[in-house]
Protein backbone atom coordinates (compact mmCIF):
# COMPACT_ATOMS: atom_id res chain seq x y z
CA UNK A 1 94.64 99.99 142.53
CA UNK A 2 95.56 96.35 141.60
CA UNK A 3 95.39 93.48 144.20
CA UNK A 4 99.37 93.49 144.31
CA UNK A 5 99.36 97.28 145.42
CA UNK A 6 100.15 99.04 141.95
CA UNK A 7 98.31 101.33 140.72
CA UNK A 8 96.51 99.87 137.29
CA UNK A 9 97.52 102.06 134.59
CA UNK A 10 94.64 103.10 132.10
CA UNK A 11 94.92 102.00 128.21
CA UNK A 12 95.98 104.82 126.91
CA UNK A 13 99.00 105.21 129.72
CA UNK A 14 100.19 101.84 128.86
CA UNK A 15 99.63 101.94 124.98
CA UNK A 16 102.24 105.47 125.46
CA UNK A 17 104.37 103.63 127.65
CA UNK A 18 105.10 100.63 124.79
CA UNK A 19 105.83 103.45 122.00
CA UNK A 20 108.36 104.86 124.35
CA UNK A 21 111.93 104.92 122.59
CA UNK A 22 113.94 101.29 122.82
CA UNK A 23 117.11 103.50 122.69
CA UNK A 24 118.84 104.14 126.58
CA UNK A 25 120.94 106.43 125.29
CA UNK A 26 123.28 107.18 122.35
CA UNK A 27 125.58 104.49 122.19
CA UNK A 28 122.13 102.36 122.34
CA UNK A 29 120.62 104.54 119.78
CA UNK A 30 123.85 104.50 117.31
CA UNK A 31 124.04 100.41 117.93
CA UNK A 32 120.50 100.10 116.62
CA UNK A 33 121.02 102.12 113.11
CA UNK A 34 124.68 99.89 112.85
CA UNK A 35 122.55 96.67 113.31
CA UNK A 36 119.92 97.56 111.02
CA UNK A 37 122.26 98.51 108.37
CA UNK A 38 124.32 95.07 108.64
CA UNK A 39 120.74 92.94 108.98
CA UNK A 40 119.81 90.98 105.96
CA UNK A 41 117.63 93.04 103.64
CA UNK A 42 114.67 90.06 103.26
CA UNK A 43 113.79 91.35 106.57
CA UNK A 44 112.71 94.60 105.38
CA UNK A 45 110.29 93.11 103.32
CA UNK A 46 107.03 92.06 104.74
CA UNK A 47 106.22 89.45 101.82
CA UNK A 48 105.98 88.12 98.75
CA UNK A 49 103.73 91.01 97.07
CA UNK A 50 106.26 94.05 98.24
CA UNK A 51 109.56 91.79 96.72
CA UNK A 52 107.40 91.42 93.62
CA UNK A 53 106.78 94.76 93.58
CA UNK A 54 110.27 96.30 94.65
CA UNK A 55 111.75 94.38 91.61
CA UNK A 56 109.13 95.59 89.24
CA UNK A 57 110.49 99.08 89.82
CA UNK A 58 114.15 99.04 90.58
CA UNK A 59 114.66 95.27 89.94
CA UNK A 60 117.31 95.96 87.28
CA UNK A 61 120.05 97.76 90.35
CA UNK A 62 119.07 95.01 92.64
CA UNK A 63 120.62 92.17 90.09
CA UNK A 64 123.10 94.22 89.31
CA UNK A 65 124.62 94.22 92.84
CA UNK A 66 124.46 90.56 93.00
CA UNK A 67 125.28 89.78 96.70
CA UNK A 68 125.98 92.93 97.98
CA UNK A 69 122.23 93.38 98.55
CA UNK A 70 121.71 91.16 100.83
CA UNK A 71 122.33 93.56 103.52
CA UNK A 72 120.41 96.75 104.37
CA UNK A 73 123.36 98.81 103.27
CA UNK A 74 123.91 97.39 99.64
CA UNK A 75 120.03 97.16 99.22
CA UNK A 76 119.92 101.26 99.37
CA UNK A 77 122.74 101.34 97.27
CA UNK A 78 120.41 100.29 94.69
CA UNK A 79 118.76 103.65 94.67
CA UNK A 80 121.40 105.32 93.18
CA UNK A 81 121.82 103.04 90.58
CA UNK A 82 118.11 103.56 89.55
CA UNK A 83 118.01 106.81 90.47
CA UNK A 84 117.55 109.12 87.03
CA UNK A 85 119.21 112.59 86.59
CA UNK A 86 117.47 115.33 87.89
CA UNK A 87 114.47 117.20 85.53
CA UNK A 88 112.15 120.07 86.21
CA UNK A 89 108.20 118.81 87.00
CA UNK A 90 109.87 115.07 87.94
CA UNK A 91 110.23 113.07 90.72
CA UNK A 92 113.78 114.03 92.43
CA UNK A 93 114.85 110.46 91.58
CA UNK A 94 113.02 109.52 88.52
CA UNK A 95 109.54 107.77 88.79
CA UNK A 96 110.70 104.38 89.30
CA UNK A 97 113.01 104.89 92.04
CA UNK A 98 110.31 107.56 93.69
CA UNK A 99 107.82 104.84 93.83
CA UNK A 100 110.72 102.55 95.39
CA UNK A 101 111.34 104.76 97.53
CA UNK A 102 107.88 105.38 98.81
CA UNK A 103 107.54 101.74 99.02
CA UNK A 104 110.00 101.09 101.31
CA UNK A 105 108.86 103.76 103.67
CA UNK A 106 105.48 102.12 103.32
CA UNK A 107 107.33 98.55 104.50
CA UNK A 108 109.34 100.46 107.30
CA UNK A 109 105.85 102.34 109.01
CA UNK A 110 103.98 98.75 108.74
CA UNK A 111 107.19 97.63 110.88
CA UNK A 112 106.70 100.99 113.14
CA UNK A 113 103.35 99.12 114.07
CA UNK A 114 104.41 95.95 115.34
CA UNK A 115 102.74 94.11 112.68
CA UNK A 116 104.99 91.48 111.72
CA UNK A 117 106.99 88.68 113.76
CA UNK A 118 110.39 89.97 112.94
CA UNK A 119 110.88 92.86 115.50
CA UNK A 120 114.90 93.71 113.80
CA UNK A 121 113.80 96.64 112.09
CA UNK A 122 110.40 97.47 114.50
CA UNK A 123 113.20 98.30 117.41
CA UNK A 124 114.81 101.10 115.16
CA UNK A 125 111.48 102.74 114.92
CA UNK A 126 110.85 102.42 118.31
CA UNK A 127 113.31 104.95 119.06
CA UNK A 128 112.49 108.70 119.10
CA UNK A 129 113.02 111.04 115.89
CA UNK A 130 115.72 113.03 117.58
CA UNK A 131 117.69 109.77 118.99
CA UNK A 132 117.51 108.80 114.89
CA UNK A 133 118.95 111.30 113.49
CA UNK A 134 121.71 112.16 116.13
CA UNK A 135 122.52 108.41 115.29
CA UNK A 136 122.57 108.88 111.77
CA UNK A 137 124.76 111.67 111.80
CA UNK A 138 127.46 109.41 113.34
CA UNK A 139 127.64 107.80 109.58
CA UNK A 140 128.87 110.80 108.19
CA UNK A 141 132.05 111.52 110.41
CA UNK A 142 135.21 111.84 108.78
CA UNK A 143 132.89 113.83 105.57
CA UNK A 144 132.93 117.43 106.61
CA UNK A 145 131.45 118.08 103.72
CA UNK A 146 128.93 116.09 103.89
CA UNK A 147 128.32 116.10 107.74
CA UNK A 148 127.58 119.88 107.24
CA UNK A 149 125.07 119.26 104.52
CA UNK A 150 123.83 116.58 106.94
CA UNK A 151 123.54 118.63 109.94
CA UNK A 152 121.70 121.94 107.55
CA UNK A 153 119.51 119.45 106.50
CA UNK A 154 119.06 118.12 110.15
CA UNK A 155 118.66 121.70 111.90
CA UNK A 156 115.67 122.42 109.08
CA UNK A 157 114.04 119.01 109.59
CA UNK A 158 114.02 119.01 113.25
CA UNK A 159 112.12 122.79 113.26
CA UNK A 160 109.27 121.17 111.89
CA UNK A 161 109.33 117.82 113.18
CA UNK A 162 109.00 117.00 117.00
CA UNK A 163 112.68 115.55 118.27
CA UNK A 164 110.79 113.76 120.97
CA UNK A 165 108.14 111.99 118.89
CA UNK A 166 108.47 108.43 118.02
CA UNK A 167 110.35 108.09 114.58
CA UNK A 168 107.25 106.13 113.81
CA UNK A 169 105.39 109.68 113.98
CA UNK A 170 107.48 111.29 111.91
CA UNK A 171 107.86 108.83 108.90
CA UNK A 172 103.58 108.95 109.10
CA UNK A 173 103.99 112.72 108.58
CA UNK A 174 105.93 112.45 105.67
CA UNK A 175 104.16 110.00 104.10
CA UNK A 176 101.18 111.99 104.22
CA UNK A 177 102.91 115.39 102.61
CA UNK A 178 103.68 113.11 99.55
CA UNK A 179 100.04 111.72 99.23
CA UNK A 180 98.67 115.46 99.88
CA UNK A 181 100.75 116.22 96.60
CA UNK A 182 100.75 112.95 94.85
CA UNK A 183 96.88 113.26 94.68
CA UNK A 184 96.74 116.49 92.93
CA UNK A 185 99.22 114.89 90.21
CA UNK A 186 97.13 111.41 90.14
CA UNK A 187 93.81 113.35 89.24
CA UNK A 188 95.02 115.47 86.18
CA UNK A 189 96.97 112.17 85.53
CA UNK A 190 93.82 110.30 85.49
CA UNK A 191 92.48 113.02 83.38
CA UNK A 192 94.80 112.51 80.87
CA UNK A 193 94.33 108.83 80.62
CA UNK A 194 91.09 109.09 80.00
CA UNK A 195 91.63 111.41 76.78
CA UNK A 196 94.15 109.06 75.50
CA UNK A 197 91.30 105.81 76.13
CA UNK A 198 88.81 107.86 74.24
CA UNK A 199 91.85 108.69 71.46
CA UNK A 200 92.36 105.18 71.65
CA UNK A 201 88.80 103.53 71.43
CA UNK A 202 88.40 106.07 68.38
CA UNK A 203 91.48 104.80 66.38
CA UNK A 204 90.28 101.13 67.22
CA UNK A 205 87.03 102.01 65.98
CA UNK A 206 87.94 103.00 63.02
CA UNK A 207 90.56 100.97 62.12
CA UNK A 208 87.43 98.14 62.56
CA UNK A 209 84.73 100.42 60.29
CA UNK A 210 88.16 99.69 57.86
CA UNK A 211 88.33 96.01 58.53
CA UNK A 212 84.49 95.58 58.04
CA UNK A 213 84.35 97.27 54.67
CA UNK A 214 87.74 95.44 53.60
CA UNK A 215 85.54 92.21 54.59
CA UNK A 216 82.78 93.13 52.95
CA UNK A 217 84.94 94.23 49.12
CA UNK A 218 86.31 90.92 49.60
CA UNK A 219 83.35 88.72 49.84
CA UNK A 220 81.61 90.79 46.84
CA UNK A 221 84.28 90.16 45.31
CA UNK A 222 84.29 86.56 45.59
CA UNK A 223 80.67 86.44 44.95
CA UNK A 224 81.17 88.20 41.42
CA UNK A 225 83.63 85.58 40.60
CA UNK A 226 81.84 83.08 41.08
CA UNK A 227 84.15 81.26 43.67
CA UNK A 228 83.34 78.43 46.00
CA UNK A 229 84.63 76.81 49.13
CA UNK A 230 86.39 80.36 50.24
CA UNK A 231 85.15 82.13 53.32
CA UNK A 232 86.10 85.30 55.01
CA UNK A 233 86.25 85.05 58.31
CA UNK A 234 85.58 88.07 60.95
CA UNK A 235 87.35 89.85 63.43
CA UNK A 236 87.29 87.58 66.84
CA UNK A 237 88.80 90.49 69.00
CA UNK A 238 85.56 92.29 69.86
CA UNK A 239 86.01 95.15 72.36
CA UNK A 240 83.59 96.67 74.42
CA UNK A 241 81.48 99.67 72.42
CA UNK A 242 79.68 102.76 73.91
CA UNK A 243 76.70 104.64 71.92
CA UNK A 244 78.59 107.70 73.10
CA UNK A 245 82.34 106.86 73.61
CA UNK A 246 82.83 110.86 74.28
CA UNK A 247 80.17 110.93 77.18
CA UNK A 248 81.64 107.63 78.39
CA UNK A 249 85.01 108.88 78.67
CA UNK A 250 84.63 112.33 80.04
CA UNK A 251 82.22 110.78 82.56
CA UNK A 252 84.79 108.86 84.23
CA UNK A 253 87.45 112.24 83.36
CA UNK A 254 85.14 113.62 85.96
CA UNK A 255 85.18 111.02 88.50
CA UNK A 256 87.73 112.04 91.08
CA UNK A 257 90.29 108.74 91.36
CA UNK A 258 89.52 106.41 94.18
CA UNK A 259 90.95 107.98 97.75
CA UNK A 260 93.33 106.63 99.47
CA UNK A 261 93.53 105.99 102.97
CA UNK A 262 95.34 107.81 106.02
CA UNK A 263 98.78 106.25 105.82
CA UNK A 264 98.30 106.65 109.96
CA UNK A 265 95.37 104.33 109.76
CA UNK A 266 95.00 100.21 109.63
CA UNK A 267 95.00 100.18 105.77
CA UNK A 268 98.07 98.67 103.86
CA UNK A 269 98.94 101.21 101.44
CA UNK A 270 101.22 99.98 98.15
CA UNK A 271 101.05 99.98 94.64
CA UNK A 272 97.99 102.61 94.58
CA UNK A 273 100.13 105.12 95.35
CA UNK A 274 102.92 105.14 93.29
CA UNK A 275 103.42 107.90 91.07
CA UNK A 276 101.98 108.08 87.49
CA UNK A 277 104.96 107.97 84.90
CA UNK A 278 104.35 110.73 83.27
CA UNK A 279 105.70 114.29 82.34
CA UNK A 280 104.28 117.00 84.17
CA UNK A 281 106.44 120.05 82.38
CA UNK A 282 104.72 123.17 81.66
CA UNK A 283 105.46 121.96 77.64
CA UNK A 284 104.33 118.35 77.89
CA UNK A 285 101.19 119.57 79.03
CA UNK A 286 100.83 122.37 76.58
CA UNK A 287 101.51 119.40 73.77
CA UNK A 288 97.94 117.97 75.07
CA UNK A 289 94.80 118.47 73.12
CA UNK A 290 91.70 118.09 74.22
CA UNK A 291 89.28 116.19 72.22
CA UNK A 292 86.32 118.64 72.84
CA UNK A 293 85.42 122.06 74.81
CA UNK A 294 84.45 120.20 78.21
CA UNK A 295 87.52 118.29 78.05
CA UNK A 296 89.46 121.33 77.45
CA UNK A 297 87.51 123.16 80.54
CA UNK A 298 88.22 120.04 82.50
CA UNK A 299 92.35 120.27 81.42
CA UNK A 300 92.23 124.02 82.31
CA UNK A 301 90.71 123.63 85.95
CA UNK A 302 93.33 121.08 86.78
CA UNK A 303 96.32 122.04 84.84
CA UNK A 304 96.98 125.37 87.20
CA UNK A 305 101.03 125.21 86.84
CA UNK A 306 101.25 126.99 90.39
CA UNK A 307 99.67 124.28 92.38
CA UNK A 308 101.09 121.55 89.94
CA UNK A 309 104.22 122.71 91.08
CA UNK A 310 103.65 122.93 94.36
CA UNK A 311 102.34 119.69 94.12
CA UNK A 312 105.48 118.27 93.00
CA UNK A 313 107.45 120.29 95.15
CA UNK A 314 105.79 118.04 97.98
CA UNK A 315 106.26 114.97 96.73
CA UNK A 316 110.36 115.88 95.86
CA UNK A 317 110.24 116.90 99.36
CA UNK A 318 108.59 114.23 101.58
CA UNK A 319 111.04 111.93 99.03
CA UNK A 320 113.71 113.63 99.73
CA UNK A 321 113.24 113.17 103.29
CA UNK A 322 112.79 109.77 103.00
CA UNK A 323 115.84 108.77 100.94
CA UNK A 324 118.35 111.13 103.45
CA UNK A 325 116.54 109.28 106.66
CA UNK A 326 116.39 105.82 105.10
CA UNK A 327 118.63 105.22 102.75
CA UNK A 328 121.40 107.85 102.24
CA UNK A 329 123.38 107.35 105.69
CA UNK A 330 123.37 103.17 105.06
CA UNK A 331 125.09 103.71 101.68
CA UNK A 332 127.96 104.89 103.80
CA UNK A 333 127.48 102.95 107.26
């Protein structure tokens, strides 16, 4: 009991108490999801790095809708203008636009947490995941149409997905079904690099054996005629060599890529997971040779098309998701 007569609440009472919704009620709720897609879209960002990095991706549809981007609403517009057509073994919205797409939601949790001054876009969070989307559904009146795709996609959602969690909870959740698939793609990804180094290290060694013994003609050569005052010079763009570039390379083929963190935990997560741009059809990867028998092992113990499918399948769902919760109803609101 405190000294004015109320009973002291423990930390983890008052901790559940400040992730409580902000929303009273609907009309609160729907006010919230208006404000946020009329508030200036620097807010969104929490610096420097993520603008730098949003217009590495998609910065092409941000110019080209000049000042209509300035507010939540035209900034999710630019989506669809980066957003490629649709393709078996792809990203839903092309791999530019995916990554975009994942970065925002990325921006929006670190909001979810309170960690930045500006609290515009933290009060949206605040509210629960059913409060959210009963908002968001208010965007689509007056679209049968699409209010009954809204409300199909709503009614599946919501049967996996707590109503009464915080929205914050929810996003989290999502975030972490694209990473659980995103990291199946990133290791045969980093697989594949690493065959295309050693393809690459090869071709630059030889093309320097070729170089050397061009050098070498050429100063005989000028030796046999008897020629003074000429040099040739050598190659100044040394790379680094290996005594065994194939054991180098399939050495770090069999390194599992760095992990990444929890998105639920304290670490900022950005740029490292963004999704490799590469084609992950059934024929692409057919198209691949291997340089030797263990690499071809290592291709055929990651290259199951089942689970590569259902990998993607993940990520084109958490994405999807994302872009119907985030970005979809503010292109109309």
């Amino acid at each position: 009991m405190s000294s004015n007569g109320q009973e002291k609440r423990t930390l983890e009472e008052r901790l559940e108490q400040a992730a409580r919704s902000q929303a009273s009620s609907p009309e609160a709720a729907l006010r919230q999801v208006q404000q946020l897609a009329q508030m200036h879209s620097a807010l969104v960002f929490t610096g420097e790095e993520d603008l730098q990095l949003m217009d590495g991706l998609i910065g092409e549809s941000l110019n080209a809708l000049e000042e209509e981007v300035m507010h939540y609403g035209g900034f999710c517009r630019s989506f669809l203008l980066a957003r490629e057509p649709e393709q078996p073994f792809r990203p839903f919205m092309g791999t530019q636009a995916s990554s975009a797409l994942v970065l925002l939601g990325l921006m929006l949790l670190d909001h979810a947490r309170g960690r930045l001054r500006k609290k515009d876009v933290y009060h949206c969070t605040r509210m629960t995941l059913g409060q959210y989307v009963d908002a968001l559904g208010t965007f689509f009146l007056g679209d049968e149409l699409m209010a009954q795709k809204f409300r199909k996609w709503q009614n599946s959602f919501l049967k996996r997905h707590d109503p009464a969690a915080p929205l914050a909870e929810a996003l989290t959740d999502i975030l972490r079904q694209y990473i659980a698939g995103w990291r199946m793609l990133k290791r045969l990804d980093h697989i594949l690099c690493c065959m295309e180094d050693l393809a690459h290290y090869q071709e630059r060694e030889m093309t320097a054996k070729m170089d050397q013994a061009f050098r070498e003609a050429m100063r005989q050569s000028i030796a046999e005629m008897g020629v003074s005052g000429v040099e040739v010079m050598e190659e100044e763009d040394a790379y680094e060599t290996y005594p065994d570039p194939h054991g180098h390379y399939y050495a770090l083929a069999c390194e599992h890529p760095e992990d990444v963190p929890d998105p639920g935990g304290e670490a900022i997560l950005r740029a490292q997971i963004f999704l490799p741009d590469r084609d992950f059809s059934p024929r692409a990867l057919k198209a691949k040779k291997a340089p030797s028998p263990e690499f071809q092992a290592l291709l055929e113990e990651n290259m199951d098309l089942e689970r590569l499918d259902a990998a993607m399948k993940k990520v084109n769902n958490a994405l999807n998701n994302l872009f119907i919760l985030w970005v979809a109803p503010y292109i109309r609101g």
